[in-house]
PDB file of N, CA and C in Angstrom:
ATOM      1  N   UNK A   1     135.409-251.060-133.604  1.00  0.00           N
ATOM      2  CA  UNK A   1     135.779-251.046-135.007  1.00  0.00           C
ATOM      3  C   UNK A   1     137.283-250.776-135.152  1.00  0.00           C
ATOM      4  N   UNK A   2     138.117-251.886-135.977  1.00  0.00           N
ATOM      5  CA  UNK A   2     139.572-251.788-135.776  1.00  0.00           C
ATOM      6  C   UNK A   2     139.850-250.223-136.681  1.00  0.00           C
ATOM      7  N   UNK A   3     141.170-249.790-136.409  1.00  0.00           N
ATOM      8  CA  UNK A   3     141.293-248.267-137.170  1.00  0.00           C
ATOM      9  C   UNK A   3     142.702-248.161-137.367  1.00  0.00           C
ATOM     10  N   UNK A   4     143.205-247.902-138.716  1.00  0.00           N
ATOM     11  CA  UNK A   4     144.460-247.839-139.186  1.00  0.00           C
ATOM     12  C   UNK A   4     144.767-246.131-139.332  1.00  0.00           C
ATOM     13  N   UNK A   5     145.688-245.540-138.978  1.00  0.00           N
ATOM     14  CA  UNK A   5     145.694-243.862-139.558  1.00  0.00           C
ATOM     15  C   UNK A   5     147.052-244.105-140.388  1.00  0.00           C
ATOM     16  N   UNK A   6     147.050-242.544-141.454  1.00  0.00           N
ATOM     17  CA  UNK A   6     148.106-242.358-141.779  1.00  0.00           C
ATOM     18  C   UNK A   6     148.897-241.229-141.107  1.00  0.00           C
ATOM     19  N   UNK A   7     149.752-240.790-141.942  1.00  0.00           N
ATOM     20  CA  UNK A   7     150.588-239.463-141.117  1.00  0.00           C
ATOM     21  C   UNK A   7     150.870-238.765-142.751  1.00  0.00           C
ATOM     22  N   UNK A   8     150.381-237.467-142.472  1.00  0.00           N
ATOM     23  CA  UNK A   8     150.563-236.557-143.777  1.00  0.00           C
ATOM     24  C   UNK A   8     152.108-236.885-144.559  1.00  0.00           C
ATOM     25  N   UNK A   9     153.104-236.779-143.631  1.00  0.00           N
ATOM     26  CA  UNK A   9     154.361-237.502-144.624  1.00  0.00           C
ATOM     27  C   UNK A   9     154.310-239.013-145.135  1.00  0.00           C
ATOM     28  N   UNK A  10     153.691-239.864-144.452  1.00  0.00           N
ATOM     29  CA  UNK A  10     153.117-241.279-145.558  1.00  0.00           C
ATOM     30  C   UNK A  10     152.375-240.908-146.219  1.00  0.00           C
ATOM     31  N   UNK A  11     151.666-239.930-146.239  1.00  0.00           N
ATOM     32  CA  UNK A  11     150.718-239.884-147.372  1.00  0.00           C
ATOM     33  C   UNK A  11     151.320-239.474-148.201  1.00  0.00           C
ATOM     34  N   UNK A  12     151.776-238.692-148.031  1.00  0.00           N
ATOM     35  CA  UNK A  12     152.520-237.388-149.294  1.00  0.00           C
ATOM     36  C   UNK A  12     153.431-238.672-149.997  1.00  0.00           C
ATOM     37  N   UNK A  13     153.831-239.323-149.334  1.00  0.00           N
ATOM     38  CA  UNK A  13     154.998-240.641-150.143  1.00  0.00           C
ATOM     39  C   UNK A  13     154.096-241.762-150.848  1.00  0.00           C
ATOM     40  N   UNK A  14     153.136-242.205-150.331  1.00  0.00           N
ATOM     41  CA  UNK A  14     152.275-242.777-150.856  1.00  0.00           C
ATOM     42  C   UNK A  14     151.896-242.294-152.365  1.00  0.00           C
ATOM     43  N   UNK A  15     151.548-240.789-152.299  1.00  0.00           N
ATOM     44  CA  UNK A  15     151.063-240.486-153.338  1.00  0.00           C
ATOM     45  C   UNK A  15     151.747-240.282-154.441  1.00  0.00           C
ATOM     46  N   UNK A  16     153.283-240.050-154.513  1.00  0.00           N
ATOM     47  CA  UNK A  16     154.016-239.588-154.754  1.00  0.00           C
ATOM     48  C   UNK A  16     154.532-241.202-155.477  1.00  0.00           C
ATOM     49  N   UNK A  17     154.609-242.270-154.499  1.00  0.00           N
ATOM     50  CA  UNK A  17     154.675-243.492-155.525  1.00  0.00           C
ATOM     51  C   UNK A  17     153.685-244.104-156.515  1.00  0.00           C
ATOM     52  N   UNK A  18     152.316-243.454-156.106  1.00  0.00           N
ATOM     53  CA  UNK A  18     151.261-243.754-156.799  1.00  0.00           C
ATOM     54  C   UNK A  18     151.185-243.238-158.060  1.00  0.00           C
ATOM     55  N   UNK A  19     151.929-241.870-158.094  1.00  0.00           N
ATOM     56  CA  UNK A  19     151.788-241.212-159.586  1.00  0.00           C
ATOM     57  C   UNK A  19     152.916-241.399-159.865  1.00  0.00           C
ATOM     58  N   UNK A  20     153.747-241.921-159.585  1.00  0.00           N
ATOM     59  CA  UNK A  20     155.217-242.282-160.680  1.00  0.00           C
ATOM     60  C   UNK A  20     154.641-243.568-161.384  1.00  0.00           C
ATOM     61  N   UNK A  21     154.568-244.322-160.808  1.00  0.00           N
ATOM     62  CA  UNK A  21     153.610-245.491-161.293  1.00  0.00           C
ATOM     63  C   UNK A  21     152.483-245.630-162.411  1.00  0.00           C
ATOM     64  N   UNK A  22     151.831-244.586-162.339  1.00  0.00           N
ATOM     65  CA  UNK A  22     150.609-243.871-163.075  1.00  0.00           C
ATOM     66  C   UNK A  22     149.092-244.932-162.912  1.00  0.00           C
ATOM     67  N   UNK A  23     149.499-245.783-161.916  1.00  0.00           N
ATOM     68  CA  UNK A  23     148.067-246.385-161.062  1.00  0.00           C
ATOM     69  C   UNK A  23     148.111-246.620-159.915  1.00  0.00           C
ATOM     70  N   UNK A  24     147.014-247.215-159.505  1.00  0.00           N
ATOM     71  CA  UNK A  24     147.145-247.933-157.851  1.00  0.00           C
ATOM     72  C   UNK A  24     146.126-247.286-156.920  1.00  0.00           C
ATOM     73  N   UNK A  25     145.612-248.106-156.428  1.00  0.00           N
ATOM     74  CA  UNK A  25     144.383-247.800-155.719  1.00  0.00           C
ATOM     75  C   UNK A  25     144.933-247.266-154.245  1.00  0.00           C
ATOM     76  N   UNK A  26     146.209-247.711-153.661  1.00  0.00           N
ATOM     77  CA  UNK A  26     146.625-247.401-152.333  1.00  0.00           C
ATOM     78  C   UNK A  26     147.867-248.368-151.691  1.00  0.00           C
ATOM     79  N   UNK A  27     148.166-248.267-150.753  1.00  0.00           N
ATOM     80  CA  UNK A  27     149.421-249.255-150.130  1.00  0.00           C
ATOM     81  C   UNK A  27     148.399-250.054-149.298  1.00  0.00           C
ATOM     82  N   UNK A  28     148.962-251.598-150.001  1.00  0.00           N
ATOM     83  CA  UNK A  28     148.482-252.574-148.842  1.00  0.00           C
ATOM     84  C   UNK A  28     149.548-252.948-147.867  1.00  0.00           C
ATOM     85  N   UNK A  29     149.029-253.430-146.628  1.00  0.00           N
ATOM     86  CA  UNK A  29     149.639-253.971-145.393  1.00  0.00           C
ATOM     87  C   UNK A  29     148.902-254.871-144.901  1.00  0.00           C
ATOM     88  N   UNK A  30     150.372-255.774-144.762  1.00  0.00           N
ATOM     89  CA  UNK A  30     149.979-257.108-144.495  1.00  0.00           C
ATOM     90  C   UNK A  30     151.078-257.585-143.381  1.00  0.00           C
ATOM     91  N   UNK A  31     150.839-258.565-142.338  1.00  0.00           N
ATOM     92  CA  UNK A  31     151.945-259.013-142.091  1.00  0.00           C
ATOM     93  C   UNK A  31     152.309-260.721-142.111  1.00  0.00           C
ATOM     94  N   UNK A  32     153.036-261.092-142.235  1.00  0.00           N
ATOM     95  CA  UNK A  32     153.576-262.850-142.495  1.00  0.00           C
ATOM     96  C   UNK A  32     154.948-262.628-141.001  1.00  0.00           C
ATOM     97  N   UNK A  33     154.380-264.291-140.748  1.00  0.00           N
ATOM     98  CA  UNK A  33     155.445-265.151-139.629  1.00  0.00           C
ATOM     99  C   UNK A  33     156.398-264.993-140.488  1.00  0.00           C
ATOM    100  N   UNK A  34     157.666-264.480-139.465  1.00  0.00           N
ATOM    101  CA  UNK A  34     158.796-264.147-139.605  1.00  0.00           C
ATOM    102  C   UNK A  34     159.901-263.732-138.753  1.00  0.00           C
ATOM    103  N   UNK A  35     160.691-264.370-139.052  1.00  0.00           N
ATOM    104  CA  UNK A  35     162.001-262.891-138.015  1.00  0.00           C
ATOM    105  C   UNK A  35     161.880-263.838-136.907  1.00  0.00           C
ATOM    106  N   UNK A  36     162.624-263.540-135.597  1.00  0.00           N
ATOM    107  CA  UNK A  36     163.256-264.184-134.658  1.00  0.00           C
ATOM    108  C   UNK A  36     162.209-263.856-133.564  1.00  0.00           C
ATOM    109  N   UNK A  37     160.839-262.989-133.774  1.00  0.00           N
ATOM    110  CA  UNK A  37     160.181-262.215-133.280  1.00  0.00           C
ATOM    111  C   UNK A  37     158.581-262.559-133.255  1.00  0.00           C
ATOM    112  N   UNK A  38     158.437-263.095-134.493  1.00  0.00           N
ATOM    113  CA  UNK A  38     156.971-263.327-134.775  1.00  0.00           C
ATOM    114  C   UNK A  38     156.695-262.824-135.947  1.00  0.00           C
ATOM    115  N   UNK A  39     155.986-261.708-136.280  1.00  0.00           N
ATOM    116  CA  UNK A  39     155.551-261.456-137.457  1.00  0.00           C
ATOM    117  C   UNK A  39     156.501-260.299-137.572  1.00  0.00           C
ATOM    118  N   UNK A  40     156.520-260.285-139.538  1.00  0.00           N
ATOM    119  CA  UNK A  40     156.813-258.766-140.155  1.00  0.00           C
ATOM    120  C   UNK A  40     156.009-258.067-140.847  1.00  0.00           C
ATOM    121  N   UNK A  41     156.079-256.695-141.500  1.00  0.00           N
ATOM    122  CA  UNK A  41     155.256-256.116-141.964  1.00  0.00           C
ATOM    123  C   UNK A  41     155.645-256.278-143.550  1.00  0.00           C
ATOM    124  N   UNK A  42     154.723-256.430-144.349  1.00  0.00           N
ATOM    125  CA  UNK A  42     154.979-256.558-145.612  1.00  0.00           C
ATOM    126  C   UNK A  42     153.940-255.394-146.429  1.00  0.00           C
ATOM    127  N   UNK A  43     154.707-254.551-147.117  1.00  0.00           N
ATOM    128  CA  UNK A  43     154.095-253.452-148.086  1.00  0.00           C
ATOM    129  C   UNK A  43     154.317-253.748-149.730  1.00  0.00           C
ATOM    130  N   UNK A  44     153.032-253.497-150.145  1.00  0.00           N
ATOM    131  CA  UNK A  44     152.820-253.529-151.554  1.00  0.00           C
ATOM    132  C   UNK A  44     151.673-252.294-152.137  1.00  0.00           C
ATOM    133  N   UNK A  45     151.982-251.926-153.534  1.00  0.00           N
ATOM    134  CA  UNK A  45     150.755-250.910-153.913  1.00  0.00           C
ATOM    135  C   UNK A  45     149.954-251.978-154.091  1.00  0.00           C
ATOM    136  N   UNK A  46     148.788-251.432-154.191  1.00  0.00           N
ATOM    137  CA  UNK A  46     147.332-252.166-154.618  1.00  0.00           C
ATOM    138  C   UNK A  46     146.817-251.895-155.477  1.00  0.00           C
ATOM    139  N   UNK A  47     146.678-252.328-156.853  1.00  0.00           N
ATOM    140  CA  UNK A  47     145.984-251.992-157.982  1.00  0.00           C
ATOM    141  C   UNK A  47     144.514-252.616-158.068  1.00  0.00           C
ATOM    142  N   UNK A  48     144.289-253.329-156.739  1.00  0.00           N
ATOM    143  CA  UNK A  48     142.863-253.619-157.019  1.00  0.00           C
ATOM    144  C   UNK A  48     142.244-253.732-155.502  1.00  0.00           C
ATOM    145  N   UNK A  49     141.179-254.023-155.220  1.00  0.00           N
ATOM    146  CA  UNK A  49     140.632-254.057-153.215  1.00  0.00           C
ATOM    147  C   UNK A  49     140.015-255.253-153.439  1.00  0.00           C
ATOM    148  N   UNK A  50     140.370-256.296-152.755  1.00  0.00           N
ATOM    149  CA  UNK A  50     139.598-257.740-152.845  1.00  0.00           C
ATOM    150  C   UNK A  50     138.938-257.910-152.161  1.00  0.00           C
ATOM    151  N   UNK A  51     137.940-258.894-152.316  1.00  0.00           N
ATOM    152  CA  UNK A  51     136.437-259.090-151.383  1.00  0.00           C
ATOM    153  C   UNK A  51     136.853-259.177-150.052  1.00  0.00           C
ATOM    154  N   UNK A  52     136.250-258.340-149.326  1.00  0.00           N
ATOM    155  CA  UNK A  52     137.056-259.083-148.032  1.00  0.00           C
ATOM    156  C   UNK A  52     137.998-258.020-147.157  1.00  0.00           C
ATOM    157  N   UNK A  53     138.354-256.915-148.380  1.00  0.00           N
ATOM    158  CA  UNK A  53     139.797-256.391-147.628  1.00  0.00           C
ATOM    159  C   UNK A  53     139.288-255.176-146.914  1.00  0.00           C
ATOM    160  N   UNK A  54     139.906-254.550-145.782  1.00  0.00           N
ATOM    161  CA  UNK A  54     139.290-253.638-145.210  1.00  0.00           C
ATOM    162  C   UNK A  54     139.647-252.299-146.191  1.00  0.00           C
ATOM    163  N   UNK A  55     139.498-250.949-145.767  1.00  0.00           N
ATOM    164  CA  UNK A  55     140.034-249.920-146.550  1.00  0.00           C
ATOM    165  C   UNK A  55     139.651-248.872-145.353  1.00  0.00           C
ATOM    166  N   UNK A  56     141.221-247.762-145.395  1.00  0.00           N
ATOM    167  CA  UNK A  56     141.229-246.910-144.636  1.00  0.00           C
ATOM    168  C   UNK A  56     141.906-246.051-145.265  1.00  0.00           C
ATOM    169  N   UNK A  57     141.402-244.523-145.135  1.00  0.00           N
ATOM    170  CA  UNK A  57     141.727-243.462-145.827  1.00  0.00           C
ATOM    171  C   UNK A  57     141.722-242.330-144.959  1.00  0.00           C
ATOM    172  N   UNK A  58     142.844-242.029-145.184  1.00  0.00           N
ATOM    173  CA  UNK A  58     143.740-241.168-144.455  1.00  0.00           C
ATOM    174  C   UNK A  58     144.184-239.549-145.389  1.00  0.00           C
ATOM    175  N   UNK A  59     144.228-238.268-144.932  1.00  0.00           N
ATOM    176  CA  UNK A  59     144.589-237.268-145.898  1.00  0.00           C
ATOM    177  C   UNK A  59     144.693-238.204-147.549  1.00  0.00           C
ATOM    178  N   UNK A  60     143.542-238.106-148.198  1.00  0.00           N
ATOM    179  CA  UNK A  60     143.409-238.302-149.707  1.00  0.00           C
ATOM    180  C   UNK A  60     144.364-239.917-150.022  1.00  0.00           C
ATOM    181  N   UNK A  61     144.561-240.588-148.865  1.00  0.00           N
ATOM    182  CA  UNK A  61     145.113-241.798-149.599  1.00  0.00           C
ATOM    183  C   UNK A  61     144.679-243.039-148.729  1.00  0.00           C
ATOM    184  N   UNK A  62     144.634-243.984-149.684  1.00  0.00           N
ATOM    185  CA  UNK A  62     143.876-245.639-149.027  1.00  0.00           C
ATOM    186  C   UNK A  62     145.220-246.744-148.419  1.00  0.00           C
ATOM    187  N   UNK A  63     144.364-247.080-147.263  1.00  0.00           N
ATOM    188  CA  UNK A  63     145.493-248.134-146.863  1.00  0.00           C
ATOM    189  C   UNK A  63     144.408-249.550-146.947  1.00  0.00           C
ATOM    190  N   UNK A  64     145.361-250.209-147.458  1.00  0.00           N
ATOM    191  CA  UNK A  64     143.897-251.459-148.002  1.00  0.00           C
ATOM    192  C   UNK A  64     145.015-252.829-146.925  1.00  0.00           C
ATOM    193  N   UNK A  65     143.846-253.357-146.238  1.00  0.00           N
ATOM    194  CA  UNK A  65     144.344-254.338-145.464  1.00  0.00           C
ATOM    195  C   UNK A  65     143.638-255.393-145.562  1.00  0.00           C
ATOM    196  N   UNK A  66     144.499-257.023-145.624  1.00  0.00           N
ATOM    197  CA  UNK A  66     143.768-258.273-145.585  1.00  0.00           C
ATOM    198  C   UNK A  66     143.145-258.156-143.715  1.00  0.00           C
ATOM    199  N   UNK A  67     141.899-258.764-143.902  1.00  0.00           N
ATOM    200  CA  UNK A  67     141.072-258.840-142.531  1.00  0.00           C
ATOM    201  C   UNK A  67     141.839-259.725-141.604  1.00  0.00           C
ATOM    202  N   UNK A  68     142.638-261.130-141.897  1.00  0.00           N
ATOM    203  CA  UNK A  68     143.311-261.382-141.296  1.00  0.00           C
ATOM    204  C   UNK A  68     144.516-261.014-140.374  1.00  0.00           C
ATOM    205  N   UNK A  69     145.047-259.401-141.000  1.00  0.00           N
ATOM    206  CA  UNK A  69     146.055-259.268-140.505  1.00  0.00           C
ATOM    207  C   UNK A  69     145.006-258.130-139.306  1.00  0.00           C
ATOM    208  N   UNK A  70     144.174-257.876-139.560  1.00  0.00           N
ATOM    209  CA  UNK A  70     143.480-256.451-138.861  1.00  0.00           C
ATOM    210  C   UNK A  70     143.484-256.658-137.685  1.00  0.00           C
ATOM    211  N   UNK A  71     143.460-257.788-136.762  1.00  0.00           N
ATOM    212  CA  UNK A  71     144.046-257.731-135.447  1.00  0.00           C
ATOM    213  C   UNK A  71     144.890-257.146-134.957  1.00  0.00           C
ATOM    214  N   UNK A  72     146.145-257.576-135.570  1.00  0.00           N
ATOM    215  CA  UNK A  72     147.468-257.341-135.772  1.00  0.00           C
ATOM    216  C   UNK A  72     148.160-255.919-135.661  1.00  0.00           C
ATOM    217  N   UNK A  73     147.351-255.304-136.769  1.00  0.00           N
ATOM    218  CA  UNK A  73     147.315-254.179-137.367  1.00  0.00           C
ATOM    219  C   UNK A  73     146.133-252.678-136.045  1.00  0.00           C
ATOM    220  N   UNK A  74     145.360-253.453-136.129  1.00  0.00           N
ATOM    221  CA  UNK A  74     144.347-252.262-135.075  1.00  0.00           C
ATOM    222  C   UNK A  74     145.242-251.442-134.254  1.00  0.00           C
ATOM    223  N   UNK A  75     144.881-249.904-134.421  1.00  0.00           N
ATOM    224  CA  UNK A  75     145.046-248.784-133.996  1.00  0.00           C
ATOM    225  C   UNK A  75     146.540-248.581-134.141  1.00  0.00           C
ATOM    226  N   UNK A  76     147.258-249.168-135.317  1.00  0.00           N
ATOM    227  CA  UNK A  76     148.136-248.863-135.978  1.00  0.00           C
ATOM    228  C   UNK A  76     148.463-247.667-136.675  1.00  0.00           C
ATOM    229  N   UNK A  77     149.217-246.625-136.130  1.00  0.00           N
ATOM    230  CA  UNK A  77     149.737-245.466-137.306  1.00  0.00           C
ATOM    231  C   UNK A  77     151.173-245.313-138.398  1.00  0.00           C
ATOM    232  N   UNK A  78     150.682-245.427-139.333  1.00  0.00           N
ATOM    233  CA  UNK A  78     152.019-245.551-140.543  1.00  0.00           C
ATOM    234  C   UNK A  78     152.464-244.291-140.450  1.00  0.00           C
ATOM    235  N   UNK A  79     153.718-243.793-140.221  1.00  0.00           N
ATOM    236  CA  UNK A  79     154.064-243.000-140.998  1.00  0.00           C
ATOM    237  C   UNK A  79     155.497-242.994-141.928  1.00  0.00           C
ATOM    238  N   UNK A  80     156.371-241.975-142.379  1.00  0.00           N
ATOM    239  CA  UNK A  80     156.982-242.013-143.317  1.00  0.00           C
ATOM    240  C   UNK A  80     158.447-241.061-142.576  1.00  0.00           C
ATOM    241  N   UNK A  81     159.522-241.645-142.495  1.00  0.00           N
ATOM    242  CA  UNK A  81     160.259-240.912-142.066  1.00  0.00           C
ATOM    243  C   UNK A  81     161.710-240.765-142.822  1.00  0.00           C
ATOM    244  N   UNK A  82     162.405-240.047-142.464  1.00  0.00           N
ATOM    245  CA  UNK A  82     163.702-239.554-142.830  1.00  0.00           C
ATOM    246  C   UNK A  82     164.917-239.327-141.559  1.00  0.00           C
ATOM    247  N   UNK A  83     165.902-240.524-141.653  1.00  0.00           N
ATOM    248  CA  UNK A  83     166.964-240.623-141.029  1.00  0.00           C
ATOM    249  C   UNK A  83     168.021-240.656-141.395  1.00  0.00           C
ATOM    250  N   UNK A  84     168.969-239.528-141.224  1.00  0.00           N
ATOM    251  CA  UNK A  84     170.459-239.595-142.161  1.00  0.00           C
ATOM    252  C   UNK A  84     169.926-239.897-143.426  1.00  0.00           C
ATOM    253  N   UNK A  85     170.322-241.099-144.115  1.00  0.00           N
ATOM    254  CA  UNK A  85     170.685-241.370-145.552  1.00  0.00           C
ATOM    255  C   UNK A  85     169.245-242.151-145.725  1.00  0.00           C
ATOM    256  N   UNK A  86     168.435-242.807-144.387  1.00  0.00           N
ATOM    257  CA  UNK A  86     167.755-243.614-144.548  1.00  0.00           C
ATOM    258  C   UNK A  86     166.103-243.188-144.682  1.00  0.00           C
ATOM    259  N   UNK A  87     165.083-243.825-145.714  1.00  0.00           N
ATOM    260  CA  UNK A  87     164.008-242.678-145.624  1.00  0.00           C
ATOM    261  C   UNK A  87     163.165-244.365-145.449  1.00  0.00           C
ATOM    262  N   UNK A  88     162.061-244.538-144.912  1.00  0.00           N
ATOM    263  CA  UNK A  88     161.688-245.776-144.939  1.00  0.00           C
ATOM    264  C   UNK A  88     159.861-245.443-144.273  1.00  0.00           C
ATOM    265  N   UNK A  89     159.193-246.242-144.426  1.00  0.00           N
ATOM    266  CA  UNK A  89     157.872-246.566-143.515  1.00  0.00           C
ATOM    267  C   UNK A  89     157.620-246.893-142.133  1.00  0.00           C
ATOM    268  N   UNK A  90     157.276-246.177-140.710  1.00  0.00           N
ATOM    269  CA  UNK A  90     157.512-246.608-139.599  1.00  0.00           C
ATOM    270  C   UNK A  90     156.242-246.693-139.000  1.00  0.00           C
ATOM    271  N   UNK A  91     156.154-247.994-138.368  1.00  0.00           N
ATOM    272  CA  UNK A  91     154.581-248.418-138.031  1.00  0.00           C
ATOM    273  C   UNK A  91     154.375-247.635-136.546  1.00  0.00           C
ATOM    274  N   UNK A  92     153.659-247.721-136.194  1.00  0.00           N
ATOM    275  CA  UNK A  92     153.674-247.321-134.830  1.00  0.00           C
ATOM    276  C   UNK A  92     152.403-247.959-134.250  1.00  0.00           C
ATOM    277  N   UNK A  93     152.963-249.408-133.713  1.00  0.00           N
ATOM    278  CA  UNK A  93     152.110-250.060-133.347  1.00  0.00           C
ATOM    279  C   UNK A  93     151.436-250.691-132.201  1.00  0.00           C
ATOM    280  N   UNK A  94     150.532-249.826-131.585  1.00  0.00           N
ATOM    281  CA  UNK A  94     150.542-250.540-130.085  1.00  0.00           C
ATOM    282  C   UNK A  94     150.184-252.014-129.816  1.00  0.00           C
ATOM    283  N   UNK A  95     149.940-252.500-130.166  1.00  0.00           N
ATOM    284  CA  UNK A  95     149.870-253.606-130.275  1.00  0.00           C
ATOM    285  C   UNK A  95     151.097-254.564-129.989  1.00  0.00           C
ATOM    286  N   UNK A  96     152.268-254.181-130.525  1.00  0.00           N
ATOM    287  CA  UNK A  96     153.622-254.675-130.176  1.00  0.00           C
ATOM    288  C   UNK A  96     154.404-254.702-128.669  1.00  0.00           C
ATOM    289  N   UNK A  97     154.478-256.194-128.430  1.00  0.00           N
ATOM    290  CA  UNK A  97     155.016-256.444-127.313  1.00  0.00           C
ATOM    291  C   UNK A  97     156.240-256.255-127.052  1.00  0.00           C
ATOM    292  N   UNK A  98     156.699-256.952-128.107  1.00  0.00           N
ATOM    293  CA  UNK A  98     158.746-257.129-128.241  1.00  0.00           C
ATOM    294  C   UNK A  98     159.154-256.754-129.579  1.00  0.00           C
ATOM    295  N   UNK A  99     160.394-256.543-129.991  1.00  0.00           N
ATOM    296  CA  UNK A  99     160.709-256.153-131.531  1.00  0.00           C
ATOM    297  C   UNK A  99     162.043-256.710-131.159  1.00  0.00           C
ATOM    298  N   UNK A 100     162.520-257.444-132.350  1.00  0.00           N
ATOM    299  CA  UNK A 100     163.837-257.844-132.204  1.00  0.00           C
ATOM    300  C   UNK A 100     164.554-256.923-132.637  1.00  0.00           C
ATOM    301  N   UNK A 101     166.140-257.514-132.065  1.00  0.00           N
ATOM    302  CA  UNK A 101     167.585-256.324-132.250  1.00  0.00           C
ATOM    303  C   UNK A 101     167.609-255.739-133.221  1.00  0.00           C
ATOM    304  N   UNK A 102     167.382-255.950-134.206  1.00  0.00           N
ATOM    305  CA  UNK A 102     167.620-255.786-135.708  1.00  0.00           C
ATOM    306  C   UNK A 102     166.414-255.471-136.184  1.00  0.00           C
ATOM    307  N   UNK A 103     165.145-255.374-135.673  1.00  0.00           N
ATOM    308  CA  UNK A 103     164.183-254.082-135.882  1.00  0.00           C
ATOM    309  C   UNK A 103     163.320-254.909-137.443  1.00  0.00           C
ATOM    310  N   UNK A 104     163.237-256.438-137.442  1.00  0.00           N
ATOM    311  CA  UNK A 104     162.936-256.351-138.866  1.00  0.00           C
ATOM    312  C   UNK A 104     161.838-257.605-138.624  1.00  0.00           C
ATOM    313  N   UNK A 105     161.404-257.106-137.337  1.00  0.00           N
ATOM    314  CA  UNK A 105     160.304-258.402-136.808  1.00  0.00           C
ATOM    315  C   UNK A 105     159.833-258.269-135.681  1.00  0.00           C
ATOM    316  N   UNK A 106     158.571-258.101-135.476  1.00  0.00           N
ATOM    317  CA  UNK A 106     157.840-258.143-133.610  1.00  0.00           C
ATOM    318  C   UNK A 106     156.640-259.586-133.272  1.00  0.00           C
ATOM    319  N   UNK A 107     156.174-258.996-131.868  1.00  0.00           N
ATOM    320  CA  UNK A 107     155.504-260.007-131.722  1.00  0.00           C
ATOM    321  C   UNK A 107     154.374-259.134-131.079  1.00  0.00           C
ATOM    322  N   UNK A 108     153.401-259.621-130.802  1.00  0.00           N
ATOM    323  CA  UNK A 108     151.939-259.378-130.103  1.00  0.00           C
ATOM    324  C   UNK A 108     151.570-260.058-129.342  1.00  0.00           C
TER     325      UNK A 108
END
């Protein structure tokens, strides 16, 4: 059974965009061909769970994924970090073979 986790600081950010917002069911992840690499990761809130989509819940928050990408994605951990000036989402994905220079595309 494929398995996505979060990390208490994605969550806490998750939630934290969820109520500025004042809806949203959870962050979806997805990824699309891209980059010099293969695929990228693409994030959006989810205001709704479509037939089909998986759902994983992590400390009090949902990560809603298209089944297509769940290969991709399996035994994937999100978390949420803070660098210098930069605060961003960092996958941690074993699954990943190569990542290009510029960090904005991998492959499997």
């Amino acid at each position: 059974m494929a398995r996505i986790s979060i990390t208490e600081a994605a969550a806490h950010q998750i939630r934290h965009v969820l109520d500025e917002r004042g809806e949203g069911m959870g962050l979806r992840v997805a990824v699309k061909p891209s980059g010099c690499s293969g695929y990228s990761y693409i994030l959006d809130f989810a205001d709704e769970v479509a037939s089909g989509d998986e759902v994983f819940e992590d400390h009090g928050v949902r990560i809603i994924v298209d089944p297509e990408a769940l290969h991709i994605l399996d035994g994937t951990e999100v978390d949420y970090v803070n660098e210098g000036l930069n605060r961003f989402f960092r996958f941690n994905n074993p699954n990943v073979k190569d990542e290009c220079g510029c960090g904005e595309s991998f492959s499997v």
